[in-house]
C-alpha atoms as a PDB file:
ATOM      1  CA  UNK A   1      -9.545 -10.779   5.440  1.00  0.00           C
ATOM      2  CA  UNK A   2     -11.298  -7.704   4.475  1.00  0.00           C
ATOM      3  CA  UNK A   3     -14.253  -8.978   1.985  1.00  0.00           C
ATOM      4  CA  UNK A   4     -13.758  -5.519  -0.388  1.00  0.00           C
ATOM      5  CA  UNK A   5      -9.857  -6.447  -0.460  1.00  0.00           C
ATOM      6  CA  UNK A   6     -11.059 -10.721  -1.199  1.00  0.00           C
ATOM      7  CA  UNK A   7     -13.883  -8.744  -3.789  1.00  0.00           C
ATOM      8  CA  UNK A   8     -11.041  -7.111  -5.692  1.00  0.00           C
ATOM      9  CA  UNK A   9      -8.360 -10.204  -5.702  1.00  0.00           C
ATOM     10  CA  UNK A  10     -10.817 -11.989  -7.069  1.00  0.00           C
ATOM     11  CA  UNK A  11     -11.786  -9.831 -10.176  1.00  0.00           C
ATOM     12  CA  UNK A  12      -8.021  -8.811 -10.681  1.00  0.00           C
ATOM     13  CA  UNK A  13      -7.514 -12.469 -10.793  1.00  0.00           C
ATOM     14  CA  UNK A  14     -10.174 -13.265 -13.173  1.00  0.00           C
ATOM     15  CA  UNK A  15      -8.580 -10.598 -15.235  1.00  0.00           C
ATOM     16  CA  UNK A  16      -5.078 -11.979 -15.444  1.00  0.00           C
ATOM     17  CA  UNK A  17      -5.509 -15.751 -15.538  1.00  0.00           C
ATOM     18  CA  UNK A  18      -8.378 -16.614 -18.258  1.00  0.00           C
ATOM     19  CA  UNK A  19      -8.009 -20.677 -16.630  1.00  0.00           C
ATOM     20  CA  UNK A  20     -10.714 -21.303 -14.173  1.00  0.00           C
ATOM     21  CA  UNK A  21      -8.401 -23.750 -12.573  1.00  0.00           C
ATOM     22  CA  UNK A  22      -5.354 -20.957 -12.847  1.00  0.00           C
ATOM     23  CA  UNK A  23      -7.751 -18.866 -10.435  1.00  0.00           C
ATOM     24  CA  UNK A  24      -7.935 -21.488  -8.054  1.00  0.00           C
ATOM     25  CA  UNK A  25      -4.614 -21.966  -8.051  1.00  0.00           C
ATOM     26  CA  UNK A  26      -3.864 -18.654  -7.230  1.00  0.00           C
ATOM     27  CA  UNK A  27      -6.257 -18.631  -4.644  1.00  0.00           C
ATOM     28  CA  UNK A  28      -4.785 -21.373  -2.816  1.00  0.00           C
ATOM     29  CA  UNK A  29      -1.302 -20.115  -3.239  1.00  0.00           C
ATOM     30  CA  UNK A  30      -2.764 -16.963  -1.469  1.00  0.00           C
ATOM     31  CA  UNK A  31      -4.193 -19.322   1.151  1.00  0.00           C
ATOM     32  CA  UNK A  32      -0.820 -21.012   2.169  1.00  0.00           C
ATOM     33  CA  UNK A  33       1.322 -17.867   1.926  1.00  0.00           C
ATOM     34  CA  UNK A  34      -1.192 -16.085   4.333  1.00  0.00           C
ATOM     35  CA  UNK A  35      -0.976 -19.214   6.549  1.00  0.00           C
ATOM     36  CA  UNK A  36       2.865 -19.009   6.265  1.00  0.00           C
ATOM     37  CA  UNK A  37       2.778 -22.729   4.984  1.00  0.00           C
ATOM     38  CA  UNK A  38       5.153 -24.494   1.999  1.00  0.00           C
ATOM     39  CA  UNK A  39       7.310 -22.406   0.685  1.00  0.00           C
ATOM     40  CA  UNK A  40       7.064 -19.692   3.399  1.00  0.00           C
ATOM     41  CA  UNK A  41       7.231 -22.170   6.383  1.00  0.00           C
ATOM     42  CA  UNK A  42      10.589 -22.783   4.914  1.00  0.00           C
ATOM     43  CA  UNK A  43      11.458 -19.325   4.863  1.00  0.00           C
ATOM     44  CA  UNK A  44      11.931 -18.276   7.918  1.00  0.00           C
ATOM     45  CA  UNK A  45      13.204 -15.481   9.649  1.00  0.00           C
ATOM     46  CA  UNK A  46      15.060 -14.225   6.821  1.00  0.00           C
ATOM     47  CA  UNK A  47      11.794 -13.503   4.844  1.00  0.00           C
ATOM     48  CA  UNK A  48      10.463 -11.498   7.560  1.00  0.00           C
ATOM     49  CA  UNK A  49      13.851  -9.308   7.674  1.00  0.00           C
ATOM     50  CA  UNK A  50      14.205  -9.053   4.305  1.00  0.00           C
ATOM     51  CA  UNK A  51      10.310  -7.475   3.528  1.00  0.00           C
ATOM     52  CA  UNK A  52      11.702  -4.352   5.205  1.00  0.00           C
ATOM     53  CA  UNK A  53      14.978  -4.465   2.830  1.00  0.00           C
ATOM     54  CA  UNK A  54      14.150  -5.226  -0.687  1.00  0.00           C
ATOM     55  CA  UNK A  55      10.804  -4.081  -2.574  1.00  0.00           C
ATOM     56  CA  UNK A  56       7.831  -6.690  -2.805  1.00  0.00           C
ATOM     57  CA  UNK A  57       8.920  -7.942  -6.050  1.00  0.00           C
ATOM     58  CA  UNK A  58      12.331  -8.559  -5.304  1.00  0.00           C
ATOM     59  CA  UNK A  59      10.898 -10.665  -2.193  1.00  0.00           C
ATOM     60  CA  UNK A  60       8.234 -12.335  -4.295  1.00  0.00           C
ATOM     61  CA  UNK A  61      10.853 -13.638  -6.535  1.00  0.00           C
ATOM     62  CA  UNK A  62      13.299 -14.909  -4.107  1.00  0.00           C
ATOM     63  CA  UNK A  63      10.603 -16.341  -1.342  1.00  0.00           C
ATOM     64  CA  UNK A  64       7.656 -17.563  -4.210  1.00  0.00           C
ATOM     65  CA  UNK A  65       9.174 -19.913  -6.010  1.00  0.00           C
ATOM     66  CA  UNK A  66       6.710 -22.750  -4.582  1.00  0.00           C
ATOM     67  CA  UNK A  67       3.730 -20.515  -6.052  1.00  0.00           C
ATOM     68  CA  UNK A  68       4.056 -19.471  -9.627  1.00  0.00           C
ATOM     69  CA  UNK A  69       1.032 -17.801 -10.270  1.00  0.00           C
ATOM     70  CA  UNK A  70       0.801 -15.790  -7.445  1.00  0.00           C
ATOM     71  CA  UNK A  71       4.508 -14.857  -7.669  1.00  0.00           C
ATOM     72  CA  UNK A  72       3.448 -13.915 -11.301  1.00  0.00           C
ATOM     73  CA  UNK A  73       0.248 -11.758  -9.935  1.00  0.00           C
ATOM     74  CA  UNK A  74       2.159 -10.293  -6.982  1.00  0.00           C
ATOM     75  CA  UNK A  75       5.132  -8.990  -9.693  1.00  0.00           C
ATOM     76  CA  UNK A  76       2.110  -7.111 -11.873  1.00  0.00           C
ATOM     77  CA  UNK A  77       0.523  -6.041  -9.109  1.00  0.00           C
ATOM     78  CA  UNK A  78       3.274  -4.297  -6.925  1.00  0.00           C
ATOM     79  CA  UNK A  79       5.152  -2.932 -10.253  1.00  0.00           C
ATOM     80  CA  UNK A  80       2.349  -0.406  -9.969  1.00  0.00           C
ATOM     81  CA  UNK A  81       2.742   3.223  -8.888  1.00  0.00           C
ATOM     82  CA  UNK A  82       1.164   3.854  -5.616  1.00  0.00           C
ATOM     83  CA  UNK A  83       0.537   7.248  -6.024  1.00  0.00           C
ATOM     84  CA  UNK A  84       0.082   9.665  -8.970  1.00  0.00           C
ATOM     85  CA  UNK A  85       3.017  11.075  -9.298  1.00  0.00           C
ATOM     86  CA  UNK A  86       4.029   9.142 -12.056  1.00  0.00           C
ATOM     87  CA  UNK A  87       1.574  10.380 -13.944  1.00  0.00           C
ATOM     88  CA  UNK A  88       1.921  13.821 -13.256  1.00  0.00           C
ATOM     89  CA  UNK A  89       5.339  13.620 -14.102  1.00  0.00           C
ATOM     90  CA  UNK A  90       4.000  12.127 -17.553  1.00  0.00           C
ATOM     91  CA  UNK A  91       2.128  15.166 -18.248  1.00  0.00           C
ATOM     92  CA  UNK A  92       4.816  17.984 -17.361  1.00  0.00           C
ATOM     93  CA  UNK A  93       7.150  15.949 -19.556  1.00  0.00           C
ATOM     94  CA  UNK A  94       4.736  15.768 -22.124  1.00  0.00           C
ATOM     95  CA  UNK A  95       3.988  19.439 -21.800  1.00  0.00           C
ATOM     96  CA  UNK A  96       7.841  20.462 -21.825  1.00  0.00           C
ATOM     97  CA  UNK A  97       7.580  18.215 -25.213  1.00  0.00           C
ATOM     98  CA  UNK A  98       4.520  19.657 -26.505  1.00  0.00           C
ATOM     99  CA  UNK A  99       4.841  23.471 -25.857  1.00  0.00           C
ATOM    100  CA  UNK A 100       2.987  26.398 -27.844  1.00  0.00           C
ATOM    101  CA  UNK A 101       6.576  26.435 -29.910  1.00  0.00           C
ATOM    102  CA  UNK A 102       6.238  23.145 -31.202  1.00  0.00           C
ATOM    103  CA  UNK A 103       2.350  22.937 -31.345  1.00  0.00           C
ATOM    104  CA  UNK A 104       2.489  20.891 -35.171  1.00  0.00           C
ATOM    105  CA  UNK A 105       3.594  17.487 -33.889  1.00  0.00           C
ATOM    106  CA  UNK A 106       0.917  14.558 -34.370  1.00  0.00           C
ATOM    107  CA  UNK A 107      -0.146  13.099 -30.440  1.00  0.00           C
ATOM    108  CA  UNK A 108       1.581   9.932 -31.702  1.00  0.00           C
ATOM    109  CA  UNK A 109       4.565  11.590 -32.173  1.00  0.00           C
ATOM    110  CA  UNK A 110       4.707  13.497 -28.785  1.00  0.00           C
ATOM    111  CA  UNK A 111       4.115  10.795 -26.843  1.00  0.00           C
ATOM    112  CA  UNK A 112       6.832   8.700 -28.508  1.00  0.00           C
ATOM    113  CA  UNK A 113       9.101  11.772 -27.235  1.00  0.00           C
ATOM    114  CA  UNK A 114       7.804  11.602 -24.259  1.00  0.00           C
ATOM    115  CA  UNK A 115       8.660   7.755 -23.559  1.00  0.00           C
ATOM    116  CA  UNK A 116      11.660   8.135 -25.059  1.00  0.00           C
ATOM    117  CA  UNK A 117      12.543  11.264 -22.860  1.00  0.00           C
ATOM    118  CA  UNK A 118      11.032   9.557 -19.627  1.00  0.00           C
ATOM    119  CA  UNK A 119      12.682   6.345 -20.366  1.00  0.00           C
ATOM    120  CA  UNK A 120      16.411   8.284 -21.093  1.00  0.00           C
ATOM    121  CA  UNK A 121      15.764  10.082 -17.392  1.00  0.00           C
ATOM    122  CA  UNK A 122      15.380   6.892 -15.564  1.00  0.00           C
ATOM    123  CA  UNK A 123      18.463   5.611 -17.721  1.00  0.00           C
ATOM    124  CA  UNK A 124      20.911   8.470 -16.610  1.00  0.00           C
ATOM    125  CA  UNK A 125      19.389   8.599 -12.704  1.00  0.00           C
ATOM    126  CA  UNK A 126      20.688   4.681 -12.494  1.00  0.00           C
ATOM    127  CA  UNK A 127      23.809   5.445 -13.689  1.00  0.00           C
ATOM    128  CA  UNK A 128      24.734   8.372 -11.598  1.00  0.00           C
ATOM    129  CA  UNK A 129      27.221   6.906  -8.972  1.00  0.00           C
ATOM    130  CA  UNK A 130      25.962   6.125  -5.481  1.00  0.00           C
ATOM    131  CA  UNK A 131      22.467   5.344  -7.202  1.00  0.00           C
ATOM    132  CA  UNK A 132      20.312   3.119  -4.635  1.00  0.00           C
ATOM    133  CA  UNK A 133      16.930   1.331  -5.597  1.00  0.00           C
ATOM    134  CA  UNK A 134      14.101   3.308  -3.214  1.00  0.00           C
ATOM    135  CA  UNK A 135      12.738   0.340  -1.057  1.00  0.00           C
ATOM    136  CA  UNK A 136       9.457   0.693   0.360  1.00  0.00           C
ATOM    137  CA  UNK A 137       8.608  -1.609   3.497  1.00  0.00           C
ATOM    138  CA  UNK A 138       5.642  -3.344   2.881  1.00  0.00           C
ATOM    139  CA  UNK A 139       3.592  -4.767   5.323  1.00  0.00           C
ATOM    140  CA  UNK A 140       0.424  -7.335   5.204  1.00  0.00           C
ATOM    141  CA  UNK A 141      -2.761  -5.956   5.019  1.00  0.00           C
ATOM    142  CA  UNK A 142      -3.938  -8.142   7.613  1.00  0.00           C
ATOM    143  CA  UNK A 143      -1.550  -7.253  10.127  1.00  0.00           C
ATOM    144  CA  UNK A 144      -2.485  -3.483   9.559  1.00  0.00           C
ATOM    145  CA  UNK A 145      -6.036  -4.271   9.845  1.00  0.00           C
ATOM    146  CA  UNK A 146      -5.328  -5.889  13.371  1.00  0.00           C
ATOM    147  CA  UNK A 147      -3.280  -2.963  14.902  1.00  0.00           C
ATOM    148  CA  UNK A 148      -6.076  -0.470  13.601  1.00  0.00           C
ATOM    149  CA  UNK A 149      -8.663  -2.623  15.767  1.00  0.00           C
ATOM    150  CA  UNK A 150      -6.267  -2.790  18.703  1.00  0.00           C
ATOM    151  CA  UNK A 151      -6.442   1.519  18.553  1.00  0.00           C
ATOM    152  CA  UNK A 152      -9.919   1.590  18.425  1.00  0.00           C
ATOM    153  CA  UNK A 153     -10.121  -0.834  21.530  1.00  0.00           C
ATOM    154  CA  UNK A 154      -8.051   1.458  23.161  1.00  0.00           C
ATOM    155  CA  UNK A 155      -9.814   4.463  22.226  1.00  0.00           C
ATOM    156  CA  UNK A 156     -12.783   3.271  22.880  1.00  0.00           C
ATOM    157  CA  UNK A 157     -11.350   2.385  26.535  1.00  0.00           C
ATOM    158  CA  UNK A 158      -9.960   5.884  27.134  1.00  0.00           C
ATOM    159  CA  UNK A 159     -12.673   7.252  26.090  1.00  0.00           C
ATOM    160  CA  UNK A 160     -15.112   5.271  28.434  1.00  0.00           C
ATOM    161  CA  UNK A 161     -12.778   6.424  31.268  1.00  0.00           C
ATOM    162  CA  UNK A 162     -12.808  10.103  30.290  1.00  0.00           C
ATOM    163  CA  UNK A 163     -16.452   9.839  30.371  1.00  0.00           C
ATOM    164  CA  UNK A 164     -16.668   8.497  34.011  1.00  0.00           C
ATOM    165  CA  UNK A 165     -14.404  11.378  34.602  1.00  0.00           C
ATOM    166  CA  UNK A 166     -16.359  13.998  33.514  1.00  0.00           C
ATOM    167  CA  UNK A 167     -19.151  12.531  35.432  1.00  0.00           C
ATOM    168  CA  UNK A 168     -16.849  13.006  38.371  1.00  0.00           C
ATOM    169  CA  UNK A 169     -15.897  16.098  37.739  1.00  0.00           C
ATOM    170  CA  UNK A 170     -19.907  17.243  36.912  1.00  0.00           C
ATOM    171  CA  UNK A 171     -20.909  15.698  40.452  1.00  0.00           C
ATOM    172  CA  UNK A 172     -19.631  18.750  42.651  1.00  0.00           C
ATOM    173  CA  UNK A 173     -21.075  22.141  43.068  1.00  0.00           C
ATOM    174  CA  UNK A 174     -21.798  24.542  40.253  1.00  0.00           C
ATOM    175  CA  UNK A 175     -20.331  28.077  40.010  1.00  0.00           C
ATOM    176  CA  UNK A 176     -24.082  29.403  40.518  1.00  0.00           C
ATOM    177  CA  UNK A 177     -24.740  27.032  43.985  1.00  0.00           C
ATOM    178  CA  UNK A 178     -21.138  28.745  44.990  1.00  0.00           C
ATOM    179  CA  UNK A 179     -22.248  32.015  44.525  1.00  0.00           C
ATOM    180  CA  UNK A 180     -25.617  31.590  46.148  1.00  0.00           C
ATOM    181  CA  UNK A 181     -23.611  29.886  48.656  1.00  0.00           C
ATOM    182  CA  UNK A 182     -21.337  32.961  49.392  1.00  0.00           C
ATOM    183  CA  UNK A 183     -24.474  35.469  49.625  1.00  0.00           C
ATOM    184  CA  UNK A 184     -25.838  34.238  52.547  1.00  0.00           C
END
């Protein structure tokens, strides 16, 4: 595994669990879940369908039950935004709320509106009819990082044979030797 990706488990781990022994624990769970062993040797083939149908926490909570703490760090850490968007969203809400109209309200109080505005939005988008949870496919870093190295060996190939080529190509007679050539 990536040592920057191991680097940053580690300290978001030593944030959540306080227990020295917790953060082993959660360490090893991550061990036997990237090894596919306990509770995901059981698994099966219906994991491995499933990651592409339901979002990561869903799957964490019906595949983890063998590993508590890392169920518990996977649901924190995948109930986070991957992009900004959220939080841009935030701020045109909160400047709707806050406009040059109804400049006197306290921050406190305008971002109380806000949440409760946000909050009321998600509230009537689930309850329009035909509403579907967005699931994202989520793959294993891991796996990503091998298929990335498999394109750069095959890069690197084609590019070695464009480069004997060109050498091919360089190896017969110049426009100039042509001309000379045709002068005679």
């Amino acid at each position: 595994m990536d040592p920057k990706i191991m680097r940053d488990f580690r300290r978001i781990v030593k944030k959540t669990f306080t227990s020295v022994a917790d953060q082993a624990q959660v360490e090893s769970e991550l061990q036997t879940f990237r090894n596919k062993e306990g509770v995901w040797a059981d698994a099966g083939d219906t994991a491995e369908l499933n990651r592409q149908k339901v979002t990561g926490g869903s799957w964490h909570e019906m595949y983890s039950s063998g590993a508590p703490l890392l169920c518990k760090l996977a649901m924190r850490i995948l109930s986070q935004p991957s992009s900004a968007c959220a939080c841009e969203r935030n701020w045109s809400t909160y400047e709707f709320i806050h406009s040059p109209r109804r400049n006197k309200l306290q921050p406190g109080r305008a971002a109380d509106l806000v949440y409760v505005f946000s909050n009321q939005r998600i509230l009537d988008k689930m309850k329009k009819p035909g509403y579907q949870q967005e699931v994202v496919p989520w793959r294993n870093r891991w796996e990503e990082e091998e298929e990335e190295e498999d394109v750069a060996e095959d890069a690197a190939e084609d590019g070695a044979e464009e480069g004997s080529a060109a050498e091919e190509v360089d190896g017969g007679d110049t426009d100039d030797e042509v001309d000379a050539d045709d002068d005679e």
